[in-house]
Every structure is written in C-alpha cells, then in structure tokens.
C-alpha atoms as a PDB file:
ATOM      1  CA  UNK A   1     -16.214  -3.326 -13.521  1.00  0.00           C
ATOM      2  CA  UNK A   2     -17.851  -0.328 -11.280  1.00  0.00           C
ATOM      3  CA  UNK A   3     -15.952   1.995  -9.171  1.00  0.00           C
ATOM      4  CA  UNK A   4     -16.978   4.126  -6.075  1.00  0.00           C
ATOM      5  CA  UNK A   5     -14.617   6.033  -4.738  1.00  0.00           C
ATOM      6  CA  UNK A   6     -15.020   7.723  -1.238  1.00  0.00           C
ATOM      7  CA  UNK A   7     -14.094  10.908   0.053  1.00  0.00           C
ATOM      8  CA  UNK A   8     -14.563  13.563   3.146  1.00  0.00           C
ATOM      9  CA  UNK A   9     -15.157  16.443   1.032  1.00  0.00           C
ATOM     10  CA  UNK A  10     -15.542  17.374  -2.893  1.00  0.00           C
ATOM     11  CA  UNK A  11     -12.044  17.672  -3.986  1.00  0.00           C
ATOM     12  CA  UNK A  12     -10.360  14.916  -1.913  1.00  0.00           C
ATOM     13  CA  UNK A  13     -11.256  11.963  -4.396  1.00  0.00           C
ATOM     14  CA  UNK A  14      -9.664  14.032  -7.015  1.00  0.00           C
ATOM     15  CA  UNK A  15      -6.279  15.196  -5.146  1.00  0.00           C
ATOM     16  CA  UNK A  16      -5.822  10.938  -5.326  1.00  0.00           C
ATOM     17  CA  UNK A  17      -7.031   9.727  -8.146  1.00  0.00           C
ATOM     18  CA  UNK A  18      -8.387  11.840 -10.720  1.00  0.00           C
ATOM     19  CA  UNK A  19      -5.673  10.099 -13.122  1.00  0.00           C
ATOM     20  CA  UNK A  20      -6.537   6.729 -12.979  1.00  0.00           C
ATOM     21  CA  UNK A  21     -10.338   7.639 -13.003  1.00  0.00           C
ATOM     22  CA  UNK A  22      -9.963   9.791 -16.426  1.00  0.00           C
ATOM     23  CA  UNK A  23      -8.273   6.555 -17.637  1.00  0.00           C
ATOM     24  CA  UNK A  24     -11.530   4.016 -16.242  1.00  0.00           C
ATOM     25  CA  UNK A  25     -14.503   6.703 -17.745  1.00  0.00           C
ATOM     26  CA  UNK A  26     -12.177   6.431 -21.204  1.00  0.00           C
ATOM     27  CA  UNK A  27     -13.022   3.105 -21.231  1.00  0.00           C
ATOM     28  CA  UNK A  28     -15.987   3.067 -20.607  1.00  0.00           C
ATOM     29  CA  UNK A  29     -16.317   2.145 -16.452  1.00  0.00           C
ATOM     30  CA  UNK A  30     -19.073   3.975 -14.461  1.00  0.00           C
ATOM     31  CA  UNK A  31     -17.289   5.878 -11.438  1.00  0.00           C
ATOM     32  CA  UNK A  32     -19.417   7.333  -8.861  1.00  0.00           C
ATOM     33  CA  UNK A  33     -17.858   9.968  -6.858  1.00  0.00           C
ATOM     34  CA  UNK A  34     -19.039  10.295  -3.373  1.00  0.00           C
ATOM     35  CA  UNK A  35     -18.613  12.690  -0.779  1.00  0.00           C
ATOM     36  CA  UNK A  36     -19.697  12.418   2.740  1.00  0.00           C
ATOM     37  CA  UNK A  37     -20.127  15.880   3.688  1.00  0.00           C
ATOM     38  CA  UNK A  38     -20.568  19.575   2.089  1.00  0.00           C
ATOM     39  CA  UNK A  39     -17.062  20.886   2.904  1.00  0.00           C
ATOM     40  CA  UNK A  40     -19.573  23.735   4.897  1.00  0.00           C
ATOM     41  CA  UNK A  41     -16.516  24.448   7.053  1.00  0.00           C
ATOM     42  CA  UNK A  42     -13.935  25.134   4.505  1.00  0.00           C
ATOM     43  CA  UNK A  43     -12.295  28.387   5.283  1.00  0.00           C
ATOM     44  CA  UNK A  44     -12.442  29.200   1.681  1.00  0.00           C
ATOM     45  CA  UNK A  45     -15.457  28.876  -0.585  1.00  0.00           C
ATOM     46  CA  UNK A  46     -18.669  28.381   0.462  1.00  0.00           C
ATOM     47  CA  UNK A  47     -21.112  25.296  -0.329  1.00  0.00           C
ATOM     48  CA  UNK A  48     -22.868  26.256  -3.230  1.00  0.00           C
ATOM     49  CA  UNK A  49     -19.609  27.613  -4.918  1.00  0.00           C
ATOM     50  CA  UNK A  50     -18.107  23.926  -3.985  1.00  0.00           C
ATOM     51  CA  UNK A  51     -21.013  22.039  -5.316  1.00  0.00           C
ATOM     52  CA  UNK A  52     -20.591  24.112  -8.656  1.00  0.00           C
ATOM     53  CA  UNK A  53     -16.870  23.153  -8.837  1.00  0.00           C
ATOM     54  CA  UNK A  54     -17.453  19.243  -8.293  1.00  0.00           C
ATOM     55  CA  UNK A  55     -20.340  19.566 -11.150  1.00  0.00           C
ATOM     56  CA  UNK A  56     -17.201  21.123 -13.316  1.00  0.00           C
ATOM     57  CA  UNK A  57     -14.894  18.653 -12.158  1.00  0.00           C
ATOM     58  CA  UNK A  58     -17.155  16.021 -12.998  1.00  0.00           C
ATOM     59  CA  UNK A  59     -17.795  16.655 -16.259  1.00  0.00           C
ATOM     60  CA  UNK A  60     -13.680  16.995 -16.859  1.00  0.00           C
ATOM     61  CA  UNK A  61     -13.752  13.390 -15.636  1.00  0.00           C
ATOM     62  CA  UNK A  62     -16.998  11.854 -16.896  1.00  0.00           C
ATOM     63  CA  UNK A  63     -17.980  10.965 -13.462  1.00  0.00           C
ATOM     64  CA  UNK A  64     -20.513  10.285 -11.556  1.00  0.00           C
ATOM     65  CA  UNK A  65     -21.130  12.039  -8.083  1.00  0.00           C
ATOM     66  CA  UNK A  66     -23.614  12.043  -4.849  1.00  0.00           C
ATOM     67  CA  UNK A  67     -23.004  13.698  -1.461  1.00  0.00           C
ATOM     68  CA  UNK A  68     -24.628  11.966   2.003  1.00  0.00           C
ATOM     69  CA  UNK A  69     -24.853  15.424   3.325  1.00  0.00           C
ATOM     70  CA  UNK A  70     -22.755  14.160   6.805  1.00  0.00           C
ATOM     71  CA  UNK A  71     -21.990  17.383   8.450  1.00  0.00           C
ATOM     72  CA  UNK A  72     -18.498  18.708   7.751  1.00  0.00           C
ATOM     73  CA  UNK A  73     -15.721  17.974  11.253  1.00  0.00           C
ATOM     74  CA  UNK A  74     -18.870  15.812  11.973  1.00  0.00           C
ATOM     75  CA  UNK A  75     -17.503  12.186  11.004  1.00  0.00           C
ATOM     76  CA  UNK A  76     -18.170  10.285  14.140  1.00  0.00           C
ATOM     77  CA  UNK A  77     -18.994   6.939  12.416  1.00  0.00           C
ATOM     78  CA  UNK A  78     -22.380   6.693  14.115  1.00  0.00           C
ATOM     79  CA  UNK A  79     -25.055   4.405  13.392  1.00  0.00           C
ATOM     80  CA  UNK A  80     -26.855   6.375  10.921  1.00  0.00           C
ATOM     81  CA  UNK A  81     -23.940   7.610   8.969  1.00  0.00           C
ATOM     82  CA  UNK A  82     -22.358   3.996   8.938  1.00  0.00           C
ATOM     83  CA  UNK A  83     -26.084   2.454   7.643  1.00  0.00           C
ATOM     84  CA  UNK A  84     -26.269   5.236   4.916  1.00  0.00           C
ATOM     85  CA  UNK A  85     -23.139   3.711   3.440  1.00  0.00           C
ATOM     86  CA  UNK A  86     -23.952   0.066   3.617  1.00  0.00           C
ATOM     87  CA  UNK A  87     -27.009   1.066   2.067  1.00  0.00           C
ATOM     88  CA  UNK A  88     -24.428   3.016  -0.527  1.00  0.00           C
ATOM     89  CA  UNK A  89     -22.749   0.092  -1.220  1.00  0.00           C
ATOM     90  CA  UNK A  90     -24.670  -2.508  -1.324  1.00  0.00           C
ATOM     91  CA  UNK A  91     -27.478  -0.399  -3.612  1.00  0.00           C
ATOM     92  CA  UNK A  92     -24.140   0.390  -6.383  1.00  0.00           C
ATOM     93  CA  UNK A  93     -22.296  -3.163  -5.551  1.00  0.00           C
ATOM     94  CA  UNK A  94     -19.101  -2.328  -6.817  1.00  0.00           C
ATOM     95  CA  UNK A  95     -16.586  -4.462  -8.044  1.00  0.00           C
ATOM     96  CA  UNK A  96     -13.774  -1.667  -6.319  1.00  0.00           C
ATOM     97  CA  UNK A  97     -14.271   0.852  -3.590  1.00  0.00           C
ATOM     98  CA  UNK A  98     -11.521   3.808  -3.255  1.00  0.00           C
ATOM     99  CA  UNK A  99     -11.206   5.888   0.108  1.00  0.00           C
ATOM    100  CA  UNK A 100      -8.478   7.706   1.877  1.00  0.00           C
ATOM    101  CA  UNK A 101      -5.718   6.242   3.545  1.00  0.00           C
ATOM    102  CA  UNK A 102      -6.437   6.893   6.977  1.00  0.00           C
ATOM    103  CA  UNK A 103      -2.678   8.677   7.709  1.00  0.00           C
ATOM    104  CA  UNK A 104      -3.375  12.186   6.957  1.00  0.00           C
ATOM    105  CA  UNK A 105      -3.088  15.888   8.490  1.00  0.00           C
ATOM    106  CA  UNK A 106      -6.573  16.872   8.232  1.00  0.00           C
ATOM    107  CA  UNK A 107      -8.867  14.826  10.468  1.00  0.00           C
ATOM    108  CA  UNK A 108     -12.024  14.147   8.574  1.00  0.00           C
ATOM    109  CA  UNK A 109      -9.236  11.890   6.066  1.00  0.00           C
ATOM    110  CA  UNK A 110      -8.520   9.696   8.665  1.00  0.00           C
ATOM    111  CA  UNK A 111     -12.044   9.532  10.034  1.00  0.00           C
ATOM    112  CA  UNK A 112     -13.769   9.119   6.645  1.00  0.00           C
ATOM    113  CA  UNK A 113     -11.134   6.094   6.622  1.00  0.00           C
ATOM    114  CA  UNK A 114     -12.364   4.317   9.647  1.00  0.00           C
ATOM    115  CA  UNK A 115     -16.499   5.266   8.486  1.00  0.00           C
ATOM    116  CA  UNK A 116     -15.506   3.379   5.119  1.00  0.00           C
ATOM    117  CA  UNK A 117     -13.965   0.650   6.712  1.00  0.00           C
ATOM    118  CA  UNK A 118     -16.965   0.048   9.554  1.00  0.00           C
ATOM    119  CA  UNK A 119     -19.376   0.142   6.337  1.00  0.00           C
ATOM    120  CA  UNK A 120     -17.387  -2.501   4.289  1.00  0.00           C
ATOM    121  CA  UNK A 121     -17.088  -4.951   6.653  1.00  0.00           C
ATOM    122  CA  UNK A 122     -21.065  -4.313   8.161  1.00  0.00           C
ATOM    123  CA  UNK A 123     -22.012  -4.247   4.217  1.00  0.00           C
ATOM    124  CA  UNK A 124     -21.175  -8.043   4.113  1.00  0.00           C
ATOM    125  CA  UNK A 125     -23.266  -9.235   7.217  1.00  0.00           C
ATOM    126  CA  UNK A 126     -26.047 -10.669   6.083  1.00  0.00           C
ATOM    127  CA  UNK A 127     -28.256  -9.924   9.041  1.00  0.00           C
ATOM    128  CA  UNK A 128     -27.123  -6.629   9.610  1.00  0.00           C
ATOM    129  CA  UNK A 129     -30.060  -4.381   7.776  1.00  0.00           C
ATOM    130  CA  UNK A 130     -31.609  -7.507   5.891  1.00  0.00           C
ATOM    131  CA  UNK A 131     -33.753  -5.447   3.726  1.00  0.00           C
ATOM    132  CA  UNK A 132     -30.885  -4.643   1.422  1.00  0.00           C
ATOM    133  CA  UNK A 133     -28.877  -8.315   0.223  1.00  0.00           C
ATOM    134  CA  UNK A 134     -25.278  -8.114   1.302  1.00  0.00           C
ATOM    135  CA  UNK A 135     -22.206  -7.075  -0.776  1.00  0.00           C
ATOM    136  CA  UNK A 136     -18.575  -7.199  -0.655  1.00  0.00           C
ATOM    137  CA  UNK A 137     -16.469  -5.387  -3.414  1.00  0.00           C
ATOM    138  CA  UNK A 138     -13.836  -7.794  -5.109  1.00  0.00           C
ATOM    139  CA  UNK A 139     -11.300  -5.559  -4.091  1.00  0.00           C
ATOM    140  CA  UNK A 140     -10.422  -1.981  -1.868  1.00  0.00           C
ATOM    141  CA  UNK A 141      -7.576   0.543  -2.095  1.00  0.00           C
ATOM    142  CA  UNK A 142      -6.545   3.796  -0.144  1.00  0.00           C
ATOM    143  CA  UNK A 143      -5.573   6.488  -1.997  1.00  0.00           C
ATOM    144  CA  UNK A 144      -3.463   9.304  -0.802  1.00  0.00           C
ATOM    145  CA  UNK A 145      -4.924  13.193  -0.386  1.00  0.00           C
ATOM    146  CA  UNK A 146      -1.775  14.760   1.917  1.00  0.00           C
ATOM    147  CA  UNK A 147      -0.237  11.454   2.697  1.00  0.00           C
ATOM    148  CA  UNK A 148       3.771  11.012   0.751  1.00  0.00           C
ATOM    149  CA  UNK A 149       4.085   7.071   1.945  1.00  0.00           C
ATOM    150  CA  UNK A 150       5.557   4.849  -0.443  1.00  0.00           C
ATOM    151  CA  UNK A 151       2.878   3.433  -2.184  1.00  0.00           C
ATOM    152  CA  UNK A 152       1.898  -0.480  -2.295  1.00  0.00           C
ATOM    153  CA  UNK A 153       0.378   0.219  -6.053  1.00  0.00           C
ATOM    154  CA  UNK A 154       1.665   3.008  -8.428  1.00  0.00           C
ATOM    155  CA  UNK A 155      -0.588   3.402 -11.869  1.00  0.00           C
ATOM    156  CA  UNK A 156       0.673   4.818 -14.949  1.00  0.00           C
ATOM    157  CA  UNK A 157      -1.115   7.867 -15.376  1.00  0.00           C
ATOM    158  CA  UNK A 158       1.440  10.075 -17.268  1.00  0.00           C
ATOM    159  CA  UNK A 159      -1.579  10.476 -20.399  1.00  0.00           C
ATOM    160  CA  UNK A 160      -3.860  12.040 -17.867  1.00  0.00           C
ATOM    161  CA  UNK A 161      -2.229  13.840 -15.743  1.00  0.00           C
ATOM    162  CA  UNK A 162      -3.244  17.177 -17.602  1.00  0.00           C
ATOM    163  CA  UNK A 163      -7.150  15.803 -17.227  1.00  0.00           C
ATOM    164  CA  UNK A 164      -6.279  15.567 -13.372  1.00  0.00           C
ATOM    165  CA  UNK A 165      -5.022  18.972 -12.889  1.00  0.00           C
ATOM    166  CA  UNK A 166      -8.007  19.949 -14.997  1.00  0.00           C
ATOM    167  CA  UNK A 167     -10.378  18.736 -12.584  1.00  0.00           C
ATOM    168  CA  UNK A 168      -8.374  19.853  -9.283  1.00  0.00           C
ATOM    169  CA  UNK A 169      -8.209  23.689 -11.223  1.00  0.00           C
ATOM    170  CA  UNK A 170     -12.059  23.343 -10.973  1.00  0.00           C
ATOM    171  CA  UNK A 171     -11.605  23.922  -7.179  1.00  0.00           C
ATOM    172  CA  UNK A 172     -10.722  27.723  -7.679  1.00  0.00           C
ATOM    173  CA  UNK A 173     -12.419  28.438  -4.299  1.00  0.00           C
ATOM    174  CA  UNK A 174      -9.626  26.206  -2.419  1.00  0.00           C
ATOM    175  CA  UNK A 175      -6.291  26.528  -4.607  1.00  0.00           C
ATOM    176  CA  UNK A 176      -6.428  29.410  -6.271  1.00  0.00           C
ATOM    177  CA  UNK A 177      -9.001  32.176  -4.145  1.00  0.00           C
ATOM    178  CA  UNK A 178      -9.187  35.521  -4.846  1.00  0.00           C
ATOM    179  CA  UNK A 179     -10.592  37.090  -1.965  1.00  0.00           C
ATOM    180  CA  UNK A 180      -9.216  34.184   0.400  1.00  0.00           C
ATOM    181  CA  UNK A 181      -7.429  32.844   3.540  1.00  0.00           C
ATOM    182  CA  UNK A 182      -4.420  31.848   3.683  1.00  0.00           C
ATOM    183  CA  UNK A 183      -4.198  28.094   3.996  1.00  0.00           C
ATOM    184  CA  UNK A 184      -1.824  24.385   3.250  1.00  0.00           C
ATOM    185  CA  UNK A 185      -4.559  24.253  -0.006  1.00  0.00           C
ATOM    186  CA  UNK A 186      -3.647  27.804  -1.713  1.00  0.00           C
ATOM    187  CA  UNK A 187      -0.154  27.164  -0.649  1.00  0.00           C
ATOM    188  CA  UNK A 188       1.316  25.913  -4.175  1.00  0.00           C
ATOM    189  CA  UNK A 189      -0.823  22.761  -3.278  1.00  0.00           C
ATOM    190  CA  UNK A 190      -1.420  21.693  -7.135  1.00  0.00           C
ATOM    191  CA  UNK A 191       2.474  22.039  -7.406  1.00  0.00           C
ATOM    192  CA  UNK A 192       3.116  19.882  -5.045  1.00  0.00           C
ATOM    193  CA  UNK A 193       0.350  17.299  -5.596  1.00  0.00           C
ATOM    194  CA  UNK A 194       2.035  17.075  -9.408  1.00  0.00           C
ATOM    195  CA  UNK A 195       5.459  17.097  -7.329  1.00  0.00           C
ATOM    196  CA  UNK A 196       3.816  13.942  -5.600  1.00  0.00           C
ATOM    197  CA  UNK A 197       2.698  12.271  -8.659  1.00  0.00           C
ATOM    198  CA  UNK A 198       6.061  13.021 -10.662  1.00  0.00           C
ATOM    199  CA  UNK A 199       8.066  11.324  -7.762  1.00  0.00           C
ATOM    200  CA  UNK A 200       5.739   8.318  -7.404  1.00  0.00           C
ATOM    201  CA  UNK A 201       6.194   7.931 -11.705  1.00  0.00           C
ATOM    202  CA  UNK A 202       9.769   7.221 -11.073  1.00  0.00           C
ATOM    203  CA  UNK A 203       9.155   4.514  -8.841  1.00  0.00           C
ATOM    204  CA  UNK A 204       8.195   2.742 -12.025  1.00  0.00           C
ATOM    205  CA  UNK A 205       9.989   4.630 -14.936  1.00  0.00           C
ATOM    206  CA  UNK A 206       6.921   6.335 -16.094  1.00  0.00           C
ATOM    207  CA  UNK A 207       6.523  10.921 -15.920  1.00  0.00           C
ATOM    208  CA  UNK A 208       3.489  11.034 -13.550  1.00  0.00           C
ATOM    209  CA  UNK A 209       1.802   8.097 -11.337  1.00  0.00           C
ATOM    210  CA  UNK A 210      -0.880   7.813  -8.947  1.00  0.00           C
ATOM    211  CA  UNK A 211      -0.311   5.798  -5.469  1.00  0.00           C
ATOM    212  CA  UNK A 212      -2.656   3.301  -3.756  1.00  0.00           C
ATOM    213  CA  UNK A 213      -2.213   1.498  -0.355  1.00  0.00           C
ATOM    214  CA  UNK A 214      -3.530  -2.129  -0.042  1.00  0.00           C
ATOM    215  CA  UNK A 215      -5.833  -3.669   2.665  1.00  0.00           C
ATOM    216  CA  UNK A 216      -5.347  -6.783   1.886  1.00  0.00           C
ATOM    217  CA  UNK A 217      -2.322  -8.693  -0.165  1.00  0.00           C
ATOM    218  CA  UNK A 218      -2.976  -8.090  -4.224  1.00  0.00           C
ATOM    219  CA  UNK A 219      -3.745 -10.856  -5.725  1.00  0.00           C
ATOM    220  CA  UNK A 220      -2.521 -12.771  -9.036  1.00  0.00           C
ATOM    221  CA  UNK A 221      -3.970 -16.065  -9.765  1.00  0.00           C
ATOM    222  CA  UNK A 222      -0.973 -17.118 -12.708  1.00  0.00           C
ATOM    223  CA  UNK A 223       2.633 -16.285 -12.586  1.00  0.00           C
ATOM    224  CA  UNK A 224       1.963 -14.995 -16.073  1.00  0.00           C
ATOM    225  CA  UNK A 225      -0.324 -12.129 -15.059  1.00  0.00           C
ATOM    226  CA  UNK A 226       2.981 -10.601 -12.997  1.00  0.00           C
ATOM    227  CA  UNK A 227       3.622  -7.276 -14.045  1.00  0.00           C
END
C-alpha cells in the first residue's frame, strides 16, 4: 500500500486528511505529500515561512512531501504541468491517489481537481510519454478542503484528530498570523474544520471523522467484507 495525496498548496492535503494519514504512517504506509505550487500568492505568509511550516507539519505526520513548483493562481492544466504529474505518478505508482474534490470556493481546488484528473487518466495510456511504463492506482478519492457535502466515505479518525490539528497549527502564517490580513483562513478556520470533522463522526457514531468523495463505485468483492 502507497499513498500520494495531491494538493494546490501546502496546507490543503492536511485541512482533508491529516487524520487518516497519521493513522496510514502508524502503520507503517509511505505517504507522499505533494503540492503543485508554492502558495507565493497567499496573502499571509510568505514562501519560505510556508515551506518551513509543511517541513513541521511533516514531521507531525511522518510524511513524505515534494512541491512541482506550478506557479500559484497558475493551474491551467497545460501540457507541461499535466506531463510532470504522469511522470509523478507513474515514477511513485501508487496503490491510492488523494486530491481535492473539485467543488470548492477557492479556485486553484477545483482546478488542481481537473490537473489530477487529466494526469490519471493520461498516466494509463501507454503511448502517451512511452519512456515512463504506464500506471493506474487501484483506487482514487476526493477529499474535502472548504467543501461540507455529505461524504460518500467517512473514516474513523477520532484517535488522531489531535495529530491533525497538530499539523494544521504548523500553518501559523495562515490561521493564526500575527502581523496579518484578515482572511476565511484566520477566521476561526481550525474551529470550524474540527466543527466539520465532529459533524461528519456522527454520520457513523464515532467523535471526529474525515470525508472522502468517490470517482468511481467502492468496491467489495464478498458480502462478508461489508462494513
């Protein structure tokens, strides 16, 4: 089992599942974190201070984490961008990939969705950039950054949930800025995030749970293995 989990900026992967990936590195699966851009337009922070905080964050998590260096509100999908993540992908070949559901306020969410999605299907044509053998994960999942849809997959995460807000705390520059701007991220965001994750843990009688939206139906090869 290998996870890569895909996100517009460092801090989105974490808003959605920080849980369920402090639950994978405790047992042992490699997760590799990666962002497409620098977050260089943030209104808060600045790049080195972000790249600092996603070195913290990963090492609350035990992750693993590479940015493509995309430029930030620059997420066309273009040729180059969508070839550096087939490349990605098929170079990790992971059993899951992770990336935002594609219904969200901020822009760069949605189009880091479609980017993922162009690369996935692209990364299992065989004659599209032959020098690299083509992949397809086993399985893919959205996860939610601003997004409150009911999900299609809720996951236990009630014994991490203090590792999550952990990480996200790491992020001082967005949440919690003390010479700052005001903006929807140092607007109680955490609160509401663990708001979020409280009301999608009573979907399934657990405290806290993390949400994922399917792509494709989930699959369950024995009645037995029905949860």
């Amino acid at each position: 089992m290998k996870i890569v989990a895909i996100g517009a900026h460092p801090d989105d992967i974490e808003i959605g599942i920080a849980g369920m990936t402090a639950q994978w590195t405790e047992d042992g699966v490699e997760v590799l974190y990666v962002d497409l851009t620098r977050a260089e337009l943030s209104s808060n922070g600045d790049v080195v201070t972000r790249s600092k905080e996603a070195e913290t964050a990963d090492l609350v998590l035990g992750t693993r984490r590479v940015n493509l260096g995309f430029p930030d509100r620059g997420l066309t999908g273009d040729a180059t961008q969508v070839e550096a993540l087939v490349r990605l992908i098929r170079t990790e070949r992971p059993t899951h990939v992770l990336y935002p559901y594609g219904v969200d306020r901020h822009p760069d969410h949605g189009a880091c969705a479609r980017l993922v999605e162009e690369a996935l299907f692209n990364a299992g044509i065989r004659k599209f950039m032959p020098d690299v053998p083509a992949y397809r994960p086993a399985s893919v999942y959205q996860y939610m950054i601003n997004a409150h849809a009911t999900p299609d997959v809720c996951i236990d995460i009630s014994p991490t949930i203090e590792r999550k807000l952990d990480a996200l705390r790491a992020y001082a520059s967005q949440f919690t800025p003390v010479d700052g701007v005001a903006t929807p991220l140092t607007d109680a965001y955490l609160e509401r995030v663990l708001a979020r994750e409280r009301h999608f843990g009573s979907l399934i009688g657990t405290e806290y749970a993390e949400g994922l939206m399917t792509t494709r139906p989930y699959v369950v090869t024995k009645a037995g293995e029905l949860a």
